[in-house]
Protein backbone atom coordinates (compact mmCIF):
# COMPACT_ATOMS: atom_id res chain seq x y z
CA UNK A 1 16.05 8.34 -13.95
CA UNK A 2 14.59 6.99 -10.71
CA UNK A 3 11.82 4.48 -9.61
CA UNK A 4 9.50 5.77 -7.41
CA UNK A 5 6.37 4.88 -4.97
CA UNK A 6 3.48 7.06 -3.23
CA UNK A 7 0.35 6.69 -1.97
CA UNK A 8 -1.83 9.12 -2.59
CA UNK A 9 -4.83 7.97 -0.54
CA UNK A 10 -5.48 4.54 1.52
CA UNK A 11 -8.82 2.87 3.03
CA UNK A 12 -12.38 2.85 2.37
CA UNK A 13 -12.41 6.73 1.45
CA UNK A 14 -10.96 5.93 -1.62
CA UNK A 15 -7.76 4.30 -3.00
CA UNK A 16 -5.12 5.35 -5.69
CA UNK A 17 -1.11 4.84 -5.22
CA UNK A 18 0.94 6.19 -7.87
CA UNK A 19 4.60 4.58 -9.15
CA UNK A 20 6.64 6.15 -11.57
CA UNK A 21 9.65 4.58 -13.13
CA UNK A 22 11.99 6.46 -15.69
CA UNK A 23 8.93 9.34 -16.15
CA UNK A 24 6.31 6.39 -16.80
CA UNK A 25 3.55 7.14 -14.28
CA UNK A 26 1.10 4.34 -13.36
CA UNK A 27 -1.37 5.07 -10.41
CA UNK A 28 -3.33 1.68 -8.98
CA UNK A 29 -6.54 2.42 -8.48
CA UNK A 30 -8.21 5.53 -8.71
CA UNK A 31 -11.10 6.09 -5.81
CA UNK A 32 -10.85 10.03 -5.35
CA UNK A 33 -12.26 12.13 -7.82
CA UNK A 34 -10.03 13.70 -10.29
CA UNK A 35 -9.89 17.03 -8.46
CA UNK A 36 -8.58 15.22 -5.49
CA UNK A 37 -5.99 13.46 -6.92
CA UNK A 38 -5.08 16.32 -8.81
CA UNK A 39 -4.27 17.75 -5.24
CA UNK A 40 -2.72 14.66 -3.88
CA UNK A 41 -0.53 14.65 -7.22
CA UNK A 42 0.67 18.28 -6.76
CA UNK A 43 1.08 17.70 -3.29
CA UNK A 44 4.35 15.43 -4.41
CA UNK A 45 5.26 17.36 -7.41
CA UNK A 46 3.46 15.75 -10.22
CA UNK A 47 0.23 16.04 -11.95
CA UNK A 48 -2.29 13.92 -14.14
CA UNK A 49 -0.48 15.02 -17.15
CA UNK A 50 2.29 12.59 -15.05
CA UNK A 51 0.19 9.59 -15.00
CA UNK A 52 0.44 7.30 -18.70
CA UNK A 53 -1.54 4.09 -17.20
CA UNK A 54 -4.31 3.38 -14.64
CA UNK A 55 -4.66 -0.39 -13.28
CA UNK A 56 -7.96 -1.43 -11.78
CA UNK A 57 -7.61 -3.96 -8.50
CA UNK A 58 -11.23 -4.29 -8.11
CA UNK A 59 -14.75 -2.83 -8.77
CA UNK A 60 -15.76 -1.56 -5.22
CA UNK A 61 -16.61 2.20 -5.20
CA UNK A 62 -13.49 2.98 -2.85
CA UNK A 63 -11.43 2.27 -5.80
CA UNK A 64 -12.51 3.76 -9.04
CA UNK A 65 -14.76 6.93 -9.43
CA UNK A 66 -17.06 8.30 -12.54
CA UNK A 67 -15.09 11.53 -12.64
CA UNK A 68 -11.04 9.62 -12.62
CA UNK A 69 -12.55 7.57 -15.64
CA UNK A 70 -13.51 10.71 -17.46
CA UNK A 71 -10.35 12.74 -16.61
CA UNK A 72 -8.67 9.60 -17.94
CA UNK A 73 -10.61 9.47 -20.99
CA UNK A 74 -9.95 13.10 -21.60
CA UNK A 75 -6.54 12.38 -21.46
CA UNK A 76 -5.75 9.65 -23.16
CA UNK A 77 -4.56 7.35 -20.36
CA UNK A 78 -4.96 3.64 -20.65
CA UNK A 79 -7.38 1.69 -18.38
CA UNK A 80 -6.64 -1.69 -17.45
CA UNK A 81 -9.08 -4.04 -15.64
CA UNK A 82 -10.54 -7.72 -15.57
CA UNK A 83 -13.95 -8.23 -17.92
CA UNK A 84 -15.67 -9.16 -14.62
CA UNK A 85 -14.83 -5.38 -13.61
CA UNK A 86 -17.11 -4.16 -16.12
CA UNK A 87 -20.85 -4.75 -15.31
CA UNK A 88 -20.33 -3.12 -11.96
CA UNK A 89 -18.66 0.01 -13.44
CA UNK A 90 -20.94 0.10 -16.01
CA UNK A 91 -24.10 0.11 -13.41
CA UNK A 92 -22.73 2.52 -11.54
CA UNK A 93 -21.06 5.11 -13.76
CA UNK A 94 -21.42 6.14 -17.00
CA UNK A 95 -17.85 7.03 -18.08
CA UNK A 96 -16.69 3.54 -18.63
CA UNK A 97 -18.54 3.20 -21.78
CA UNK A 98 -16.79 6.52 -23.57
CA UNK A 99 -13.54 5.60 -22.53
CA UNK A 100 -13.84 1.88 -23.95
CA UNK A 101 -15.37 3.98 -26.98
CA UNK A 102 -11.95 5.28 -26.92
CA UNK A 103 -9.85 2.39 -27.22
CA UNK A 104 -8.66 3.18 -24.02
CA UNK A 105 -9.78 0.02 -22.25
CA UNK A 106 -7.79 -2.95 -22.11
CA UNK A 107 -8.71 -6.28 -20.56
CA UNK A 108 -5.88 -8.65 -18.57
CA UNK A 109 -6.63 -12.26 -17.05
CA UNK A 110 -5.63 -14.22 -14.35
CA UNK A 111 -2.05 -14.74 -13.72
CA UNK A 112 -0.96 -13.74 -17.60
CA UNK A 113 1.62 -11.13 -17.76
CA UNK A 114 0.82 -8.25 -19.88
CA UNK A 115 3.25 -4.80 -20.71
CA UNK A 116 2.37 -1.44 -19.55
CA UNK A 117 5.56 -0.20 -22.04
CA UNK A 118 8.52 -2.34 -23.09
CA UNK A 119 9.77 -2.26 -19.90
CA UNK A 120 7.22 -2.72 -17.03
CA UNK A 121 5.18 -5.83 -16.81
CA UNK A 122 2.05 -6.60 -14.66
CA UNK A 123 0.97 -9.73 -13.37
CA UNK A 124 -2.25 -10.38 -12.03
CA UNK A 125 -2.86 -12.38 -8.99
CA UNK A 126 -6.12 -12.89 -7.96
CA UNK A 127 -6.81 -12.54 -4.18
CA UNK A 128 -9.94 -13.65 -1.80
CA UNK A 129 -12.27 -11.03 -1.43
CA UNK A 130 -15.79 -9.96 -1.48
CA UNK A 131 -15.84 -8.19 -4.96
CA UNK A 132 -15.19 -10.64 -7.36
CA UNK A 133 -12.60 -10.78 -9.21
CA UNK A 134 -10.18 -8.62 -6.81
CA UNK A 135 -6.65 -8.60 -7.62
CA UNK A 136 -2.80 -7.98 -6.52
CA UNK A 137 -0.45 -7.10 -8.89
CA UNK A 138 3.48 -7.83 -9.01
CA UNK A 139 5.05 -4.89 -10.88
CA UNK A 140 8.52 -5.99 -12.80
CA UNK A 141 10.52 -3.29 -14.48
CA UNK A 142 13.78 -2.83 -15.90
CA UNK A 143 15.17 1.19 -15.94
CA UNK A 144 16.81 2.90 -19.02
CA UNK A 145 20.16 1.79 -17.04
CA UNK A 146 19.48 -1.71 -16.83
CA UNK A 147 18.53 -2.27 -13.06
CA UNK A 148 15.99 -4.56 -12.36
CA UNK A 149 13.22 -3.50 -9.67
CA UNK A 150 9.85 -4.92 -8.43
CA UNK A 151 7.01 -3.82 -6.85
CA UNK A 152 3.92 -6.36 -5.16
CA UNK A 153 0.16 -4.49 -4.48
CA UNK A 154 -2.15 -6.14 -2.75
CA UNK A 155 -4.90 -4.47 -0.97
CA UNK A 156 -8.30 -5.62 -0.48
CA UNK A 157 -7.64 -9.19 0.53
CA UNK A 158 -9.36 -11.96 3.35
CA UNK A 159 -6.26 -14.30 3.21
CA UNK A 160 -3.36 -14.56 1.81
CA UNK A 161 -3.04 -17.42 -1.30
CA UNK A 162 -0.26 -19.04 -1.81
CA UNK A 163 0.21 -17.62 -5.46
CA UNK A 164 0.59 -14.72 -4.19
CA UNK A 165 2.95 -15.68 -1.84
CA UNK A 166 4.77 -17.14 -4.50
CA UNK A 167 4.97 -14.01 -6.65
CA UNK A 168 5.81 -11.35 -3.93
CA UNK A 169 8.47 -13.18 -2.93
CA UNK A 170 11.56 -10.93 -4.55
CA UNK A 171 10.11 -7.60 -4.74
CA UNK A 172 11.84 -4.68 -3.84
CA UNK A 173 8.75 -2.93 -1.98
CA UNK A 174 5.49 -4.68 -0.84
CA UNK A 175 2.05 -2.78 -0.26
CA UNK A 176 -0.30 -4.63 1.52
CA UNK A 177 -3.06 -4.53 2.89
CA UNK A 178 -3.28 -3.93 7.24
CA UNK A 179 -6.78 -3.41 7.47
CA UNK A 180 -7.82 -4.01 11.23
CA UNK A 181 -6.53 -5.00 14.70
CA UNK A 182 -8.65 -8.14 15.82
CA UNK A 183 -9.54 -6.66 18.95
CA UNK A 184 -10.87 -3.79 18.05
CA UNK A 185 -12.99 -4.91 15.31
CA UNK A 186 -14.43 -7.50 17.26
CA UNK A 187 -14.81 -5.29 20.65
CA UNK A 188 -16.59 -2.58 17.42
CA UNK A 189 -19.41 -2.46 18.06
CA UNK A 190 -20.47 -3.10 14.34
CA UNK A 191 -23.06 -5.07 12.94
CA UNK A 192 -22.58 -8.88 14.04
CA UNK A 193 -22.54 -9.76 9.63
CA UNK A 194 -20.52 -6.62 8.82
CA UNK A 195 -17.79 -8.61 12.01
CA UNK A 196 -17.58 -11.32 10.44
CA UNK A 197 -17.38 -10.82 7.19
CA UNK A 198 -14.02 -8.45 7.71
CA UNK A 199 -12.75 -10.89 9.78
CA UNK A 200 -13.65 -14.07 7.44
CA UNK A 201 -11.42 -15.08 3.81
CA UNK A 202 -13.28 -12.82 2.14
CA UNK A 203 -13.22 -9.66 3.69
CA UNK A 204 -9.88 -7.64 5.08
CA UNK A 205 -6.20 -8.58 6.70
CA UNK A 206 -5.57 -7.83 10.07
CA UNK A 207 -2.39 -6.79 11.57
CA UNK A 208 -1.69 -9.84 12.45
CA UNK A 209 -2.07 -11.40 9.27
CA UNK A 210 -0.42 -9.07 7.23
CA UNK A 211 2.83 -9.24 9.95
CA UNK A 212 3.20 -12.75 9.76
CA UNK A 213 2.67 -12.72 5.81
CA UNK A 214 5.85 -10.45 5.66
CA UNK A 215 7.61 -12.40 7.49
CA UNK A 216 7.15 -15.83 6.10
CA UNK A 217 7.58 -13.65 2.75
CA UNK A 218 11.35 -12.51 4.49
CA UNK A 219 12.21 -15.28 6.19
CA UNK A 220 11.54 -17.37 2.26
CA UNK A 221 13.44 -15.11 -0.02
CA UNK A 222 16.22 -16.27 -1.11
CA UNK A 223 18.35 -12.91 -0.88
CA UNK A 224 17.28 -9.75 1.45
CA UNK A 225 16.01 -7.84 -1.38
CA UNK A 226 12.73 -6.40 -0.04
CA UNK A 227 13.53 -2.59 1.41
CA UNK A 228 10.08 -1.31 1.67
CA UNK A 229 6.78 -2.39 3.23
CA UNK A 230 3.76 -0.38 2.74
CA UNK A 231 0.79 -0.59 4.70
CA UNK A 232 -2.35 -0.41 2.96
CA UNK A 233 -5.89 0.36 3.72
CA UNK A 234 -6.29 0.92 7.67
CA UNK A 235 -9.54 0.74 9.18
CA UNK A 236 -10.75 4.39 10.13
CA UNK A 237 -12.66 2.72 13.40
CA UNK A 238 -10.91 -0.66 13.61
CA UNK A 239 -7.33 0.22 13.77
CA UNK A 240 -4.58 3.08 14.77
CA UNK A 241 -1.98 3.98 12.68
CA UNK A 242 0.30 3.38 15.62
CA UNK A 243 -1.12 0.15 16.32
CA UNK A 244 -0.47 -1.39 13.07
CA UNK A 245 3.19 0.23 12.95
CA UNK A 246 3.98 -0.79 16.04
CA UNK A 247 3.00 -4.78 15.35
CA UNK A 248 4.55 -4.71 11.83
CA UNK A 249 7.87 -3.02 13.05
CA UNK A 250 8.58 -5.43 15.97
CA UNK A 251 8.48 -8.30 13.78
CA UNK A 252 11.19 -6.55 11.46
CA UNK A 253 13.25 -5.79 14.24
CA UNK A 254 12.82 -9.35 15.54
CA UNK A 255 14.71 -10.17 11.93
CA UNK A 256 16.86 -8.03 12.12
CA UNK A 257 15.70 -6.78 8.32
CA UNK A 258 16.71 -3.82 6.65
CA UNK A 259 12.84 -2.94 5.85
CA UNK A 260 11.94 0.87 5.91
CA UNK A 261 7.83 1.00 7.12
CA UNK A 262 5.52 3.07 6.24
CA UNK A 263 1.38 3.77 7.09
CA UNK A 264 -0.55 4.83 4.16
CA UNK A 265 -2.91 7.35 5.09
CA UNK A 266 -6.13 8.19 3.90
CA UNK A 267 -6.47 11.87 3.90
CA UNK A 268 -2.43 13.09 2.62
CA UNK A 269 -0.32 11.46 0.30
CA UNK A 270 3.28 9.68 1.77
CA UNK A 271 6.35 10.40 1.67
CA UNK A 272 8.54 9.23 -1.93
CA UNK A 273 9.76 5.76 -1.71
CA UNK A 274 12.82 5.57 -4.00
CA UNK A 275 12.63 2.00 -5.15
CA UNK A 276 16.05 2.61 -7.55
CA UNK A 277 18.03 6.34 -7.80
């Protein structure tokens, strides 16, 4: 059995990445409707009936919809978010109450492990951002085999902390977040406020930011281990997909690391990242 990584949608059209290790599907976020990430799903070969967890990174609308938390509760699937999620889900939808009527919601806290199955644990890392509480996660797992393999999520994010520098650090594939090119935002256009508050330590990573983040986060592991980078969440008016490629990729070639990139889109689905055979 394999490990396995895919975005299904990126930026502030909605959210959801889906990983799958040993048949044990958990998608991140789900901000499509069901129907679309029923499509996005089949698109790669799976389907909701694929998906046995759903983990919650923060309550802004790109990142949870009414009609994911009722396909979920229809199904069974296991919610996880932060009690602080659940005022604003609760105000704005009226799924979330069935599905904790279920027993299908479960709470985690702060930096406090907690299993998904006996073999993949989740570890919360709060990160700076303008929903409170907004999260990363670090994904640990161990396969039927025996091989260890991690995954760090981060995505909505002003700065980077230094916990979650900390708990990246040895992951076998990093999604962050890549959310603007300086320049551009500032040259926008937009809404003097709406400027600064993407560009401030509550609001989004640049390209910049998120580069030199990588790097420290290469240049401080102790042994090359990280083969993916995934970037996350790319301004539709503040970014290219080249642009952020390109300023990501020359820093990795600069290193000489053996990093495969990759640009999350918004509208398809990426490729499969094979995190272990």
């Amino acid at each position: 059995m394999s490990v396995t990584f895919h975005t299904l949608a990126s930026g502030s059209g909605g959210n959801s990445a889906l990983l799958r290790a040993d048949g044990f599907g958990v998608l991140i976020d789900v901000g499509l409707d069901e129907r679309l990430i029923a499509h996005r799903l089949a698109a790669i070969g799976f389907g909701w009936r694929d998906v046995n967890a759903v983990l919650l990174t923060h309550a802004h609308s790109d990142h949870w919809t009414d009609l994911s938390l009722g396909q979920i509760r229809r199904l069974s699937v296991p919610f996880y978010c932060h009690p602080d999620h659940e005022p604003a889900i609760n105000r704005y939808g009226g799924e979330f109450e069935p599905l904790r009527k279920a027993g299908l919601v479960f709470s985690f806290q702060q930096s406090i492990p907690f299993l998904l199955n006996p073999l993949i644990t989740v570890t919360p890392i709060r990160v700076p951002h303008d929903s409170e509480p907004t999260f990363g996660f670090r994904i640990d797992g161990l396969t039927a085999a025996g091989q260890e393999w991690s995954v760090g999520y981060a995505s909505d994010l002003g700065e980077v902390p230094e916990e979650l520098f900390t708990a990246f650090r040895e992951v076998d594939l990093l999604a962050l977040e890549f959310n603007h090119d300086e320049t551009m935002q500032r040259n926008s256009g937009r809404p003097r406020r709406l400027i600064q508050r993407v560009l401030g330590a509550a609001g989004h990573l640049s390209n910049t930011q998120a580069t030199e983040a990588v790097r420290r986060l290469l240049m401080e592991s102790p042994s090359p281990r990280l083969r993916h980078v995934v970037q996350l969440h790319l301004s539709k008016d503040c970014n290219k997909p080249l642009i952020a490629a390109t300023t990501a990729q020359k820093m990795i070639d600069e290193l000489k690391a053996p990093v495969r990139l990759t640009t999350a889109s918004q509208n398809s689905p990426s490729a499969t990242l094979t995190i272990v055979d």
